[in-house]
Structures are given as structure tokens and as C-alpha cells.
C-alpha atoms as a PDB file:
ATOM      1  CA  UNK A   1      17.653 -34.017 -31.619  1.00  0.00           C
ATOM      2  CA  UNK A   2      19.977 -32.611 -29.162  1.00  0.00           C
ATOM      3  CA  UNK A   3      19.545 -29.208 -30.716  1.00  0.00           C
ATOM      4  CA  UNK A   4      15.988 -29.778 -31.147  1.00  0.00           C
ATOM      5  CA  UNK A   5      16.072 -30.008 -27.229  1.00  0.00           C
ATOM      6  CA  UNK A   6      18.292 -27.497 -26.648  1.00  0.00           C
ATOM      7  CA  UNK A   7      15.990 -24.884 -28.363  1.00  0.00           C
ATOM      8  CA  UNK A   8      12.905 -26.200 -26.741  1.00  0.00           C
ATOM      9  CA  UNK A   9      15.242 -25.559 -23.279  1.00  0.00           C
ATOM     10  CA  UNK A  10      15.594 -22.187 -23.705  1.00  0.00           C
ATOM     11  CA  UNK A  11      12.382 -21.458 -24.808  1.00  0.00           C
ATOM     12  CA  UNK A  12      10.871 -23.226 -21.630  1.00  0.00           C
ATOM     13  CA  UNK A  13      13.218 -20.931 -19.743  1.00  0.00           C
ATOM     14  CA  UNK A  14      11.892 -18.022 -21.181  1.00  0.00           C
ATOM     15  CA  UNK A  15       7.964 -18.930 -21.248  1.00  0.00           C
ATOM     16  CA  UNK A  16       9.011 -19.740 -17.457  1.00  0.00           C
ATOM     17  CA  UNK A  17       9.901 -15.867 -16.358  1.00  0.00           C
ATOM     18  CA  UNK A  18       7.436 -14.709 -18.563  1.00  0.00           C
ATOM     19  CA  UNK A  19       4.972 -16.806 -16.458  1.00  0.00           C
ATOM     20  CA  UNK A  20       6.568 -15.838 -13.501  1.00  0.00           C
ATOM     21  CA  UNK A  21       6.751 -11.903 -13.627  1.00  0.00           C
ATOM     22  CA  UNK A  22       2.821 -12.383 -14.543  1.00  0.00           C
ATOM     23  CA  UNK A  23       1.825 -13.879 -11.759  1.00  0.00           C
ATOM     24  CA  UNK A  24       4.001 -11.296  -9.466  1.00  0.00           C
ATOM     25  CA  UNK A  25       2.827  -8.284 -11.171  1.00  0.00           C
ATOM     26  CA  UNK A  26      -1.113  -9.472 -11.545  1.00  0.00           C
ATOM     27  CA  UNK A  27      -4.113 -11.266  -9.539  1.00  0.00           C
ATOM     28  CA  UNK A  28      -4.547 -15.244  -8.893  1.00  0.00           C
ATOM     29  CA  UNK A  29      -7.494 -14.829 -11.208  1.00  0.00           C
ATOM     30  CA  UNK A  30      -5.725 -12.346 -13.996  1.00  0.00           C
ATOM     31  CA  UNK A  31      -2.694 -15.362 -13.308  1.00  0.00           C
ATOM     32  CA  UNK A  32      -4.918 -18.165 -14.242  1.00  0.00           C
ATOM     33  CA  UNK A  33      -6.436 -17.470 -16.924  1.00  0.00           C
ATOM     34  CA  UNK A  34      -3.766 -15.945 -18.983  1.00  0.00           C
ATOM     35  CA  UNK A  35      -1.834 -19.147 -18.376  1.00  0.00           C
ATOM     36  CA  UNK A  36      -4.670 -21.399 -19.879  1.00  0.00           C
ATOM     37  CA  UNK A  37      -5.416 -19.209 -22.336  1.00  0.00           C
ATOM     38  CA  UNK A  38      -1.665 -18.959 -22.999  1.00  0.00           C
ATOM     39  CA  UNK A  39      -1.283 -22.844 -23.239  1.00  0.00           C
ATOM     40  CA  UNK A  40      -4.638 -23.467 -25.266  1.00  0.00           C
ATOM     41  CA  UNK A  41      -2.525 -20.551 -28.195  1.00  0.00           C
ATOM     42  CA  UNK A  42       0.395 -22.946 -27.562  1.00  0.00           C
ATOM     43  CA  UNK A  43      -0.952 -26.068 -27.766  1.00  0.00           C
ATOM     44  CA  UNK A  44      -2.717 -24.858 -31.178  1.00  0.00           C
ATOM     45  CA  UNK A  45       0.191 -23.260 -32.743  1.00  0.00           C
ATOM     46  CA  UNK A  46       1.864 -26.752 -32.073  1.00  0.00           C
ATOM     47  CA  UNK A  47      -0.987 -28.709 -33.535  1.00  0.00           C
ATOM     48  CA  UNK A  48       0.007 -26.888 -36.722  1.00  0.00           C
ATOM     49  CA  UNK A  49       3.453 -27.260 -36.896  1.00  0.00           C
ATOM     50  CA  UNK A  50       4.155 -30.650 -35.546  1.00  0.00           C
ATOM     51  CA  UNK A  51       0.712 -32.974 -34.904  1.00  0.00           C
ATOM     52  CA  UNK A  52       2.463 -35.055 -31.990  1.00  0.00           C
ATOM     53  CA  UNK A  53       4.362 -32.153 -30.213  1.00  0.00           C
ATOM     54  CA  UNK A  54       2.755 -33.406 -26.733  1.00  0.00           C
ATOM     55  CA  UNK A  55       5.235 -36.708 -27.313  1.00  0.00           C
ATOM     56  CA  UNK A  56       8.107 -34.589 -27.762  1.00  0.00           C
ATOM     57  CA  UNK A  57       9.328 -32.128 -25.981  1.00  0.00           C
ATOM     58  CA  UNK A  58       6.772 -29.637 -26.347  1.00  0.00           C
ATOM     59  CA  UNK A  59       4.671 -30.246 -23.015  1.00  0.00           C
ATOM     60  CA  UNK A  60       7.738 -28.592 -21.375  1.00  0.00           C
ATOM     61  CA  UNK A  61       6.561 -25.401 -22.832  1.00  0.00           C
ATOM     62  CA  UNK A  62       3.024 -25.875 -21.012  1.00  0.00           C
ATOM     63  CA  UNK A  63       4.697 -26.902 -17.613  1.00  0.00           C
ATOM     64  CA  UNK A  64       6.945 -23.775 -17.406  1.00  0.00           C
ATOM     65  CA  UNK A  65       3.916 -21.553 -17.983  1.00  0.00           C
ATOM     66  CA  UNK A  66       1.974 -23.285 -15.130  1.00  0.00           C
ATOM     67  CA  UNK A  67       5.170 -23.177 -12.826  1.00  0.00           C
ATOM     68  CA  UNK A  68       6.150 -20.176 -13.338  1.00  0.00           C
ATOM     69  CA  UNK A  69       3.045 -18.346 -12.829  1.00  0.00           C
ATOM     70  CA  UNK A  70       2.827 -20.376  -9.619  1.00  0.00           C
ATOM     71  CA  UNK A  71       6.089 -19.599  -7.853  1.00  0.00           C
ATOM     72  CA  UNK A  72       5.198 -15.956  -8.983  1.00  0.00           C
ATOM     73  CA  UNK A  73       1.891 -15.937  -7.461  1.00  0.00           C
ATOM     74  CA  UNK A  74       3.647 -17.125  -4.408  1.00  0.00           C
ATOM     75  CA  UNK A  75       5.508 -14.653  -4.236  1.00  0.00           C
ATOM     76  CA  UNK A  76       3.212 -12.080  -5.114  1.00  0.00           C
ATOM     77  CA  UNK A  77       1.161 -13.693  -1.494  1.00  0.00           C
ATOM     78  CA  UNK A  78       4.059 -13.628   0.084  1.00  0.00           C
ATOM     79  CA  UNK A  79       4.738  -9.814  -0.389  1.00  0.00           C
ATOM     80  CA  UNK A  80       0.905  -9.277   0.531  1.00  0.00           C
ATOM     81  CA  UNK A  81       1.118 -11.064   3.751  1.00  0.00           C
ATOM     82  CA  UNK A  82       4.165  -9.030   4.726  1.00  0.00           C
ATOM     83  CA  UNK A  83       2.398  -5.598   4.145  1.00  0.00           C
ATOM     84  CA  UNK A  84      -0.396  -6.922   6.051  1.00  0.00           C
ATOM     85  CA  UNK A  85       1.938  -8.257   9.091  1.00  0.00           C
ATOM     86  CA  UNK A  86       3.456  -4.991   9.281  1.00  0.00           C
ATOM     87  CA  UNK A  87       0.516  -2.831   9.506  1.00  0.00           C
ATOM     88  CA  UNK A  88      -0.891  -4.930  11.928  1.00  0.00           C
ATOM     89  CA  UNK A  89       1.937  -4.900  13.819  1.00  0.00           C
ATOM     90  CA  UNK A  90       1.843  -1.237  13.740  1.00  0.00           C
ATOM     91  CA  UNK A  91      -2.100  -0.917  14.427  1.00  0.00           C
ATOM     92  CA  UNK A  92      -1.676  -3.611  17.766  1.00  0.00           C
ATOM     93  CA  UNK A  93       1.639  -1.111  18.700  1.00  0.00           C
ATOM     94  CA  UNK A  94      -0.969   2.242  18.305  1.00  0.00           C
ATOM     95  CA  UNK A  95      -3.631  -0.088  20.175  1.00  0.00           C
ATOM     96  CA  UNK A  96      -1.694  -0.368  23.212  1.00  0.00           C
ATOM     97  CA  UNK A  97      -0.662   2.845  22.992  1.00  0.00           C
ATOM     98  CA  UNK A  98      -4.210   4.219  23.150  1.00  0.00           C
ATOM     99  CA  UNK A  99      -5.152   1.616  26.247  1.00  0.00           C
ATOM    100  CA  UNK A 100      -1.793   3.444  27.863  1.00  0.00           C
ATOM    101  CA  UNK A 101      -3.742   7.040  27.397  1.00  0.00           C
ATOM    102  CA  UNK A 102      -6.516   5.695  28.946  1.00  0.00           C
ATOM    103  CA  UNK A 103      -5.248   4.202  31.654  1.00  0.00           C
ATOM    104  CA  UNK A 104      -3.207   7.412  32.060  1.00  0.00           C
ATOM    105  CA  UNK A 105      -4.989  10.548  30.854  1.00  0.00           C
ATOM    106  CA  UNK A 106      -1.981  12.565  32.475  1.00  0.00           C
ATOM    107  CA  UNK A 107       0.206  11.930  29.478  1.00  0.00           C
ATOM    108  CA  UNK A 108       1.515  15.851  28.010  1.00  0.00           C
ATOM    109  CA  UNK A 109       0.445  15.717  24.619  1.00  0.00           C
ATOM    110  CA  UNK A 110       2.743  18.958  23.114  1.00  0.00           C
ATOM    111  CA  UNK A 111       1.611  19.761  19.510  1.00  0.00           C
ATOM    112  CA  UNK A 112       4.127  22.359  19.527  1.00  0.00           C
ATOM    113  CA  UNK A 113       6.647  20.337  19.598  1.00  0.00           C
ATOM    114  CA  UNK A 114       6.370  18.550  16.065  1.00  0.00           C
ATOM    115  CA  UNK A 115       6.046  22.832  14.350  1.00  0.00           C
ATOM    116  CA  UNK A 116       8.586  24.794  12.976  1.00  0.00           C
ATOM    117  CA  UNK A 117       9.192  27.258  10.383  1.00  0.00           C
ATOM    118  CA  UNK A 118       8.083  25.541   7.755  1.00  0.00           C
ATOM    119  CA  UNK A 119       4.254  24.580   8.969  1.00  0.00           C
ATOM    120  CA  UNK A 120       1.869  27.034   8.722  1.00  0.00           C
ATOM    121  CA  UNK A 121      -1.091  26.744  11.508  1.00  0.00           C
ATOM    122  CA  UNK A 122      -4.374  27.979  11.080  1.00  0.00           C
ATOM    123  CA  UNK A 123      -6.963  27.140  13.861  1.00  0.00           C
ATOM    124  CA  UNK A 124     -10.997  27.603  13.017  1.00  0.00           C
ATOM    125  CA  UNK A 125     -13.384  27.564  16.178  1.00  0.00           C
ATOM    126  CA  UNK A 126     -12.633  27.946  19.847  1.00  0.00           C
ATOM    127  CA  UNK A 127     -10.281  25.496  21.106  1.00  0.00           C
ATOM    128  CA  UNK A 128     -11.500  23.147  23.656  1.00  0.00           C
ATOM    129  CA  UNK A 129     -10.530  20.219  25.731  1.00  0.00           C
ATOM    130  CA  UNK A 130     -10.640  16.728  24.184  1.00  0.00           C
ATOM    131  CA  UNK A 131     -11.400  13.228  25.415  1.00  0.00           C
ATOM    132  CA  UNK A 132      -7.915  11.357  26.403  1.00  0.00           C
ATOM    133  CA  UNK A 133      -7.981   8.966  23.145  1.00  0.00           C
ATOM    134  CA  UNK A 134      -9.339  11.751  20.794  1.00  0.00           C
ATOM    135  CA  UNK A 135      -6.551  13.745  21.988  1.00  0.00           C
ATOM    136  CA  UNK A 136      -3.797  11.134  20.945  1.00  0.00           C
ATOM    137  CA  UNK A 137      -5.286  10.616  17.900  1.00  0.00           C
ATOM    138  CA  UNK A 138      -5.230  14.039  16.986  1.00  0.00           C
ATOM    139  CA  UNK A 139      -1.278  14.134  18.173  1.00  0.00           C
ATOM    140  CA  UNK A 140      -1.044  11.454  15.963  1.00  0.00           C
ATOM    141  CA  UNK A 141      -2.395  12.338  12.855  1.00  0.00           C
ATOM    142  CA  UNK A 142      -0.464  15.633  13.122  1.00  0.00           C
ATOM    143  CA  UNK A 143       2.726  13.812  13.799  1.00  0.00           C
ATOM    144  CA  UNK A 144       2.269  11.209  10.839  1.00  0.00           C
ATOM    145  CA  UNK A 145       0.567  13.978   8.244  1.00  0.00           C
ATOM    146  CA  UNK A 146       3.624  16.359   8.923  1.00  0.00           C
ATOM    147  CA  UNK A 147       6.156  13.843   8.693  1.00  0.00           C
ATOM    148  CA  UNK A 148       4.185  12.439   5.432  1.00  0.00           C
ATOM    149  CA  UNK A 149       4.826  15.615   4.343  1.00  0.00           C
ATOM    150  CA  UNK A 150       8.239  16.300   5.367  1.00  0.00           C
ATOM    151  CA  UNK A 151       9.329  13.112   3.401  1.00  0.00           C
ATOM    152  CA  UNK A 152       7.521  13.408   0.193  1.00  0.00           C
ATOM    153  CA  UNK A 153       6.780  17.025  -0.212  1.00  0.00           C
ATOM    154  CA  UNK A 154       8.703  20.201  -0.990  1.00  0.00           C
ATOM    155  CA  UNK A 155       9.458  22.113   2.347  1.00  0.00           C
ATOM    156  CA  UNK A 156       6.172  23.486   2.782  1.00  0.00           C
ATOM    157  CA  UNK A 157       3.138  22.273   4.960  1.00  0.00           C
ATOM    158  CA  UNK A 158      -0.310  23.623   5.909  1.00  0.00           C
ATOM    159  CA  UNK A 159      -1.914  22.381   8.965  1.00  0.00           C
ATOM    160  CA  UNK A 160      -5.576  23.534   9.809  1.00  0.00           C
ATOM    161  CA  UNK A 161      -7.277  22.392  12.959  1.00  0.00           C
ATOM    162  CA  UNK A 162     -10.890  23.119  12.892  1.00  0.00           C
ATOM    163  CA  UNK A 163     -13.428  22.561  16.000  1.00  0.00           C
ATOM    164  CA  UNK A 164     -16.914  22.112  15.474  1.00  0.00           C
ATOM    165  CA  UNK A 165     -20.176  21.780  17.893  1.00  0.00           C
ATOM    166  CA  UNK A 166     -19.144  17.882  17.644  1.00  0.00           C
ATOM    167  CA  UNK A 167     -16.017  16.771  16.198  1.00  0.00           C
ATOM    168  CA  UNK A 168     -12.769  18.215  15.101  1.00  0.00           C
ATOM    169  CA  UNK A 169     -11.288  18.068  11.372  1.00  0.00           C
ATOM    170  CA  UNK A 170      -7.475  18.043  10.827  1.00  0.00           C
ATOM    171  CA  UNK A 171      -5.987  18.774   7.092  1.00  0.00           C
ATOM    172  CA  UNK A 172      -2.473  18.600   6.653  1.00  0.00           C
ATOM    173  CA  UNK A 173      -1.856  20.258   3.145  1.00  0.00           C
ATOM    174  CA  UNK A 174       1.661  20.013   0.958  1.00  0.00           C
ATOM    175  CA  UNK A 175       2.860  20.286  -2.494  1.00  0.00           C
ATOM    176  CA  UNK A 176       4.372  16.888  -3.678  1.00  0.00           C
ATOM    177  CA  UNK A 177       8.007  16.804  -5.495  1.00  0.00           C
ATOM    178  CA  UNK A 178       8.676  15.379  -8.808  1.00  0.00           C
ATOM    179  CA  UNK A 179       8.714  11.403  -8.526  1.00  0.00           C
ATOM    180  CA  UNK A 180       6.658  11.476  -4.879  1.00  0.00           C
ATOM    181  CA  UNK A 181       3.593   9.327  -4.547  1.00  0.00           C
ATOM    182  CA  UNK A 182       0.722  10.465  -5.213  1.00  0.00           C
ATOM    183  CA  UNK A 183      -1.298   7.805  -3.936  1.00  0.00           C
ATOM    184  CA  UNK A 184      -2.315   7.317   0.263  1.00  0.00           C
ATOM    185  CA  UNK A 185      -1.668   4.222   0.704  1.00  0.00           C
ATOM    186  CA  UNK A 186       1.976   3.863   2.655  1.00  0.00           C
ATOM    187  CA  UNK A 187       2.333   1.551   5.868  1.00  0.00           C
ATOM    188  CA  UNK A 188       2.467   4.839   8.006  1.00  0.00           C
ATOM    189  CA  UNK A 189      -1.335   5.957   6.547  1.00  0.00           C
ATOM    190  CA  UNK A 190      -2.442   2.891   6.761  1.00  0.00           C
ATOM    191  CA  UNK A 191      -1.943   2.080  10.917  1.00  0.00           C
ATOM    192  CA  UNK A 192      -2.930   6.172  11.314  1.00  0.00           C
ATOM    193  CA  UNK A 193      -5.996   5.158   9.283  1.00  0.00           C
ATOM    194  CA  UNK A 194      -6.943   2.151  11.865  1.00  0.00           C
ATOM    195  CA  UNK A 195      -6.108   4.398  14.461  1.00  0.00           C
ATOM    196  CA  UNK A 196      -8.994   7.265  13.485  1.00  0.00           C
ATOM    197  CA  UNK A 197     -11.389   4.216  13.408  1.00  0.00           C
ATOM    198  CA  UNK A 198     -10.919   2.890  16.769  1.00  0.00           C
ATOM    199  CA  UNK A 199     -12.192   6.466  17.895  1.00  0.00           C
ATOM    200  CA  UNK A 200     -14.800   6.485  15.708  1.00  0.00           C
ATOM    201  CA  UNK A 201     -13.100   9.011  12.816  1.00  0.00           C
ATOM    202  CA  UNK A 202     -12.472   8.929   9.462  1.00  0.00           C
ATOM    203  CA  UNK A 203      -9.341   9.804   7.688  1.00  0.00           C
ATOM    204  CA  UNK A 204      -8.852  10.519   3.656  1.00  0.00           C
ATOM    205  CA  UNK A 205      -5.405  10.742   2.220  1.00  0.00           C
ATOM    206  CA  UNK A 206      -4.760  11.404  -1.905  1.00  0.00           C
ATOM    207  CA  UNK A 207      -3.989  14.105  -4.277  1.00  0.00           C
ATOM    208  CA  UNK A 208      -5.921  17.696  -4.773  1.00  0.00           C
ATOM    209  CA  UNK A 209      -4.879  19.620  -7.380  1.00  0.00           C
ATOM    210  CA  UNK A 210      -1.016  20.166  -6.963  1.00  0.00           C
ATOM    211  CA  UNK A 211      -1.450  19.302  -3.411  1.00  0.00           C
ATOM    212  CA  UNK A 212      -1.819  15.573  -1.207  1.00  0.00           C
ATOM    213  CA  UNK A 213      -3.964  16.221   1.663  1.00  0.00           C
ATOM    214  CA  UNK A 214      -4.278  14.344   5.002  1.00  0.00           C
ATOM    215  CA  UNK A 215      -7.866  14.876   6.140  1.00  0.00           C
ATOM    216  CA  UNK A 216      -8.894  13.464   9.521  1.00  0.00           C
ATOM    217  CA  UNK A 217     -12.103  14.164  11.137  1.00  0.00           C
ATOM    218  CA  UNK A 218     -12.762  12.971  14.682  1.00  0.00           C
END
């Protein structure tokens, strides 16, 4: 018996981080129903090989599927509610950043002063003036596009500032390195992303060919 119980342990323990790295990695949904559908194979199986396994210690099998799975969905929230704190820290921090523009259109603004050797500017149209919170937000994207790039990318970085009749469109262009992200979806795009909306922009950030390109237009 007490090896009996000793197997049925260890293979609760097991079932149990199974459980639990599924519910970290996947959905509440995706969770749920593997779980069930994971118990109702169990509970079948068990049927087979012993008919009264539920007044044994078989049900432990069943309740380390559903707690694990739980405690990794909660952590799974957890981590989501974290990501989401932080970029809305970060968008309320931009927020009163732009109210500070506004209530001081004054502020020096020096693009120059994020360049070096390594960017290569192009400029399409005839510069022009720019409203006070349009011109942070094209400071902005500059300073979190070239940084982007600066981090994940391999020395390189095209910036092209284009002014139409209406609006203005910034690309920031750079070749990723091996093992970089290819995907726009850091904390840093995110905020820059809610920051081009509260003037009314749009802002695209993923892969093009060998390239990841910011693209904001304003």
C-alpha cells in the first residue's frame, strides 16, 4: 500500500508541474480545457485498470491537474498585470510630460543631440515649424526608435523625416543582430505607441526584410 501511495505521490507531483507550466505558458481558455480533457483521458485509463480508482488514491491525480493549472494561470495574470502596470505607468509619465509642453511651448527640443556617426539622416520636404505636442512626439519617437535600435541592432541606423502638406512620417530603419527580437512589442514601443495616439498619429513597429522599422506618422 505504502508503495502503492508512494508512486501515486510522485506521479501527482509530476501531473502537478505539468499542469502548472500549461497554464503559465497558455490562455485561461487553452488552460481549461486541456485540464478536463486531460482528467476525462485519466479518469478512463483508470476505469480500465482499476474500476474503483476514485476510492483510492487516484483522485489525487485529478486534483493536481486542476491545481496546478490554477496557480499557473495565476501566475500567468500576475505577469500580465505587471506589463500592463508598467506601461501605464510609463504612458501617465509621457502624459504629463506632454501637459508640461503645453503649458510651456518654450521647452528646446535638440534632435541633434540624440545623432552621431552612426545615424544616417535623410530629410524629404521643406522643414517647417510644428505644433508644441507634435513636436515632442516627434523628439520622442526619434529618441526611443534610435535607442531601439542602438540596443537590438548592429551599429547602423537610418532615420528619414519626411514633411508632407499635412502630417510628418518618421522611419527609423536598422538591421537586427542574431538572437534580437524581431517582434514590436517591448514596454518602450508600447508607451511611444500611446504617445503617437494622444496626438492623433499612428506608429508601426516589426520586421522588413533584414530590417525592423519604426514608422510614425503624425
Amino acid at each position: 500500500m505504502a508503495s502503492k501511495f508512494g508512486l501515486v505521490v510522485w506521479a501527482s507531483l509530476l501531473v502537478l508541474l505539468a499542469a502548472y507550466f500549461t497554464g503559465v505558458s497558455v490562455g485561461r481558455r487553452t488552460a481549461a480545457v486541456s485540464v478536463l480533457v486531460a482528467i476525462a483521458g485519466f479518469a478512463v485509463a483508470a476505469t480500465f485498470v482499476a474500476g474503483d480508482w476514485w476510492s483510492g488514491f487516484g483522485p489525487l491525480i485529478p486534483a493536481a491537474l486542476l491545481a496546478g493549472a490554477a496557480l499557473g494561470n495565476a501566475v500567468r495574470t500576475g505577469r500580465e498585470s505587471a506589463a500592463i502596470r508598467a506601461a501605464s505607468t510609463k504612458v501617465l509619465e509621457e502624459l504629463g510630460s506632454l501637459l508640461g509642453v503645453l503649458r510651456d511651448p518654450v521647452l528646446d527640443l535638440d534632435l541633434d543631440s540624440l545623432l552621431d556617426d552612426r545615424v544616417e539622416v535623410t530629410v524629404v520636404g521643406e522643414q517647417r515649424s510644428l505644433p508644441a505636442p507634435v513636436d515632442v512626439t516627434v523628439y520622442r519617437v526619434v529618441q526611443e526608435s534610435i535607442a531601439n535600435a542602438r540596443k537590438y541592432g548592429t551599429g547602423w541606423v537610418q532615420l528619414t523625416m519626411e514633411y508632407e502638406p499635412d502630417r510628418i512620417v518618421i522611419e527609423v530603419r536598422n538591421e537586427r543582430g542574431a538572437g534580437a527580437p524581431r517582434r514590436g512589442s517591448g514596454y518602450g514601443l508600447i508607451g511611444l505607441r500611446e504617445r503617437v495616439a494622444l496626438v492623433d498619429g499612428q506608429l508601426s513597429a516589426g520586421p522588413e526584410g533584414k530590417d525592423f522599422v519604426i514608422r510614425a506618422v503624425l
